[in-house]
Protein backbone atom coordinates (compact mmCIF):
# COMPACT_ATOMS: atom_id res chain seq x y z
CA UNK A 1 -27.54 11.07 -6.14
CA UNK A 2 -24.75 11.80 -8.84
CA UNK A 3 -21.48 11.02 -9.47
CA UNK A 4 -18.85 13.29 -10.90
CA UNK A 5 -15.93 10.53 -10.87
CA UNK A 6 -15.76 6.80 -11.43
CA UNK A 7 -12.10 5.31 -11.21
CA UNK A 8 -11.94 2.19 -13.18
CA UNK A 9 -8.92 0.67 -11.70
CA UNK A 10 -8.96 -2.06 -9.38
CA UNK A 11 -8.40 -0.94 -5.21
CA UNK A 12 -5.96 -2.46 -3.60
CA UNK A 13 -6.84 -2.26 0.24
CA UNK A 14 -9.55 -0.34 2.36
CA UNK A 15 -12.08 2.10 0.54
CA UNK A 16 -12.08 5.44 1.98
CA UNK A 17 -15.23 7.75 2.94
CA UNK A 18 -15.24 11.16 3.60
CA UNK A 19 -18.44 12.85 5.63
CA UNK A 20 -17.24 15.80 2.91
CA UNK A 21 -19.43 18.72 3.54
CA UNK A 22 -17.68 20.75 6.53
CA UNK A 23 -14.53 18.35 6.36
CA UNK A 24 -11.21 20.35 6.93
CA UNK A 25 -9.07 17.80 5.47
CA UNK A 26 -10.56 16.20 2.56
CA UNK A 27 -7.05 17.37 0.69
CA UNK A 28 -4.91 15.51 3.02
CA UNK A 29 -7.39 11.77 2.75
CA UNK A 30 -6.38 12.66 -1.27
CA UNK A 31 -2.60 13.19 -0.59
CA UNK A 32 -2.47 10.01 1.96
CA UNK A 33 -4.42 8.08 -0.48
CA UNK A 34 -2.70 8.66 -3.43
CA UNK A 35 0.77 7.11 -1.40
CA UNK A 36 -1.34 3.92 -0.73
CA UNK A 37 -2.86 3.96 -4.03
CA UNK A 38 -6.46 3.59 -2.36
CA UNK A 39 -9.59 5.09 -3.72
CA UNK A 40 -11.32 8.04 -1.79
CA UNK A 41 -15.24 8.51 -1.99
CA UNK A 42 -16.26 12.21 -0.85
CA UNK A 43 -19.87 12.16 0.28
CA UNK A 44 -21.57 15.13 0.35
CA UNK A 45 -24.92 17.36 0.58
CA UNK A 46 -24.24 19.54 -2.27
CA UNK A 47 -21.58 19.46 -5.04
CA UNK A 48 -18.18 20.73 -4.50
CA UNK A 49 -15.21 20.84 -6.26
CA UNK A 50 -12.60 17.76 -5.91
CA UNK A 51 -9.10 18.76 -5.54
CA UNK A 52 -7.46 15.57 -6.97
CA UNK A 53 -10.05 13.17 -9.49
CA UNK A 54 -7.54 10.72 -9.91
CA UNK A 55 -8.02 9.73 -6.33
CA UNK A 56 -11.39 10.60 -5.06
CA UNK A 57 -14.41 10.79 -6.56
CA UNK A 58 -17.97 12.74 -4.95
CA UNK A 59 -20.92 11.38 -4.56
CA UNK A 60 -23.71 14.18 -4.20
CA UNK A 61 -26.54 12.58 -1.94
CA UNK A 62 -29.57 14.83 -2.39
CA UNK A 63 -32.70 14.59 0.64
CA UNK A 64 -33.13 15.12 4.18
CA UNK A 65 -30.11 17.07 6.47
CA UNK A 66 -28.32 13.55 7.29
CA UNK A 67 -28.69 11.74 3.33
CA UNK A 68 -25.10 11.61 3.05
CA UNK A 69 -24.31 10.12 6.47
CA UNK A 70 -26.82 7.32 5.59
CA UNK A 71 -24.91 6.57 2.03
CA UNK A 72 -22.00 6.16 4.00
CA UNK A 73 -23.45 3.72 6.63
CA UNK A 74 -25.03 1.78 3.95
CA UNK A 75 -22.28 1.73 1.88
CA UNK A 76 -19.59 1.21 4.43
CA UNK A 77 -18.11 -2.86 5.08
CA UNK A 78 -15.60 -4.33 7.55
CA UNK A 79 -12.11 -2.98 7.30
CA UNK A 80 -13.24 0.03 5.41
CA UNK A 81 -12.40 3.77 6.67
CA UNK A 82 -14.84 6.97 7.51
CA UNK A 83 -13.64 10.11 8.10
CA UNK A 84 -16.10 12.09 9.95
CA UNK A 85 -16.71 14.07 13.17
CA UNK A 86 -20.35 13.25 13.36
CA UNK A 87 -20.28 10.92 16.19
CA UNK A 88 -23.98 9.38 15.06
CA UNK A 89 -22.77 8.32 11.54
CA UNK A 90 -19.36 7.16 13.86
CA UNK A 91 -21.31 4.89 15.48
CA UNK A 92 -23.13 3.59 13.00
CA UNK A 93 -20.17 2.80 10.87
CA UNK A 94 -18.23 1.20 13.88
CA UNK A 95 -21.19 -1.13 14.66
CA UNK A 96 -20.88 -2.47 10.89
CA UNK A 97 -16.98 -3.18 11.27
CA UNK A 98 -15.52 0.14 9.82
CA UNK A 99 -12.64 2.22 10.88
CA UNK A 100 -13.49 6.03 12.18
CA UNK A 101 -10.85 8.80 12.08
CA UNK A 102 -12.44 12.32 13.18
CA UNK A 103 -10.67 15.06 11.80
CA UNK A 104 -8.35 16.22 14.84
CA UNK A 105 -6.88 12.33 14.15
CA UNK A 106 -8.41 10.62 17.22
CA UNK A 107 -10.11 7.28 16.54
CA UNK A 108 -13.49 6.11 17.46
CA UNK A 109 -14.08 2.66 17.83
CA UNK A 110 -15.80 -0.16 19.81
CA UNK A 111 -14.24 1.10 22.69
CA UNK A 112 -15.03 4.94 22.62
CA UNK A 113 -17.89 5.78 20.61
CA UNK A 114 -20.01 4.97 23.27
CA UNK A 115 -18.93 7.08 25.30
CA UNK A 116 -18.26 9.63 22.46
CA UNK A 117 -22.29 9.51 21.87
CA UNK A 118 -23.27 10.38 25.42
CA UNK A 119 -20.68 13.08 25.65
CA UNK A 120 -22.18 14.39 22.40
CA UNK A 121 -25.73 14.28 24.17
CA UNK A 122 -24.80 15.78 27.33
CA UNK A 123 -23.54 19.22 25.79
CA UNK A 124 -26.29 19.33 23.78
CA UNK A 125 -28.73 19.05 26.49
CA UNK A 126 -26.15 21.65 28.38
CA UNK A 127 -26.56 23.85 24.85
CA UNK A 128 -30.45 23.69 24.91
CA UNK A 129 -30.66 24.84 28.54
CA UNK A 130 -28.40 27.75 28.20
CA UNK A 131 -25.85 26.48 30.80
CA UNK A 132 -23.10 26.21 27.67
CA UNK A 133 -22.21 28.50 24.72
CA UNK A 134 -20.22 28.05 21.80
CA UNK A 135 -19.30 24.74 20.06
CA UNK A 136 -15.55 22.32 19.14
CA UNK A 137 -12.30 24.47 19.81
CA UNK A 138 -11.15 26.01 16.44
CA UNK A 139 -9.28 23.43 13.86
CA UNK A 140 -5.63 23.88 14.49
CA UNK A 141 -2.53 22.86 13.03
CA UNK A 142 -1.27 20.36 15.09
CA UNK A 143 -4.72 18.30 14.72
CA UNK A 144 -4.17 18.28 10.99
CA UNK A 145 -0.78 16.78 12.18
CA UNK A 146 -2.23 14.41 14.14
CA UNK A 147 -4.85 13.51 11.30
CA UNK A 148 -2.53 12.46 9.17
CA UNK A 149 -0.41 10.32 11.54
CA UNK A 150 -3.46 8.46 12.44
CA UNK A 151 -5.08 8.35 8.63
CA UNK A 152 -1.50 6.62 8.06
CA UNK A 153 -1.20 4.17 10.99
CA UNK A 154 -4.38 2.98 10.38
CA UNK A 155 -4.12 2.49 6.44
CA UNK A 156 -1.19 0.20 7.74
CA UNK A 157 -3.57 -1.45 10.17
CA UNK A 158 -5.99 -2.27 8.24
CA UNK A 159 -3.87 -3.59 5.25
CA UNK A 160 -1.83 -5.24 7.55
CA UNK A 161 -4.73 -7.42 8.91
CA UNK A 162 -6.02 -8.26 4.80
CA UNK A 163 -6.44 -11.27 4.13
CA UNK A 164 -5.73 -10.90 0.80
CA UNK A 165 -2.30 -8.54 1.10
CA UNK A 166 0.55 -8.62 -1.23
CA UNK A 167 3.66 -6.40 -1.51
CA UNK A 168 1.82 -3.82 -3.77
CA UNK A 169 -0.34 -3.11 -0.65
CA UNK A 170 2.97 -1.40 1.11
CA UNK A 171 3.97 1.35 -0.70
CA UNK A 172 7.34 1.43 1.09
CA UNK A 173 8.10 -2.17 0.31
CA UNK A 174 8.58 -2.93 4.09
CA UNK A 175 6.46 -3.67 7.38
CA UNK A 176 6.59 -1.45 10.79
């Protein structure tokens, strides 16, 4: 495992992980970030370049196909945020208290990923037996739209329910 970034400063808020390697909006977690002053980890398979080092730093996770999905479940606590849409490493992040965000912004949580997981299951076992071709409808703009209205509302969320908030976690200086 390397490193290519260590911010020193002290986070204010929810760390951020990013299932990086096929990840279409690892750019706008940076931009969001950045607003909210909130430290993005970009977990990964093989190095890549990172768009904005002031804000996100990768963590290369050499090993087996799913290495960097464990990292993230091992490294991921209560009110922290994963951006993935591997429903699996969903799951296992959601079971240890963290907050999911797939890519096309829709949540997974408590109350979904169950069913998320069997989905996932069923049209694979469709896939294997021929009876379904092809894979996820191609990334569009609207769901990068959507991403980033969810990333945001649930940055709030989460800071909202701190216990240990203070103005400098609202960038705006006011509450929704």
């Amino acid at each position: 495992m390397s490193r290519t970034h260590d911010p020193g400063s002290e986070q204010r808020g929810p760390a951020i992980y990013v299932d990086a390697d096929a990840c279409p909006v690892k750019s706008e977690v940076c931009r969001v970030a950045r607003r909210y002053r909130l430290h993005v980890t970009l977990v990964a398979n093989a190095r890549m370049r990172v768009t904005d080092p002031d804000v996100a730093s990768l963590v290369v996770v050499a090993g087996e196909f799913n290495a960097a999905d464990d990292w993230i479940a091992e490294q991921v606590a209560t009110g922290d945020i994963v951006i993935t849409a591997d429903i699996p490493l969903a799951a296992r992040c959601v079971r240890r208290g963290a907050r999911v965000l797939g890519p096309t912004g829709v949540e997974l949580s408590d109350a979904n990923v169950g069913q998320a997981l069997a989905t996932r299951d069923l049209l694979a076992e469709l896939r294997e037996a021929g009876a379904m071709l092809g894979g996820p409808p191609p990334f569009q703009p609207r769901d990068r739209s959507r991403f980033l209205q969810g990333l945001d509302r649930m940055i709030q969320e989460v800071k909202r329910n701190r216990p240990d908030r203070s103005p400098l976690d609202n960038p705006r200086g006011m509450d929704r």
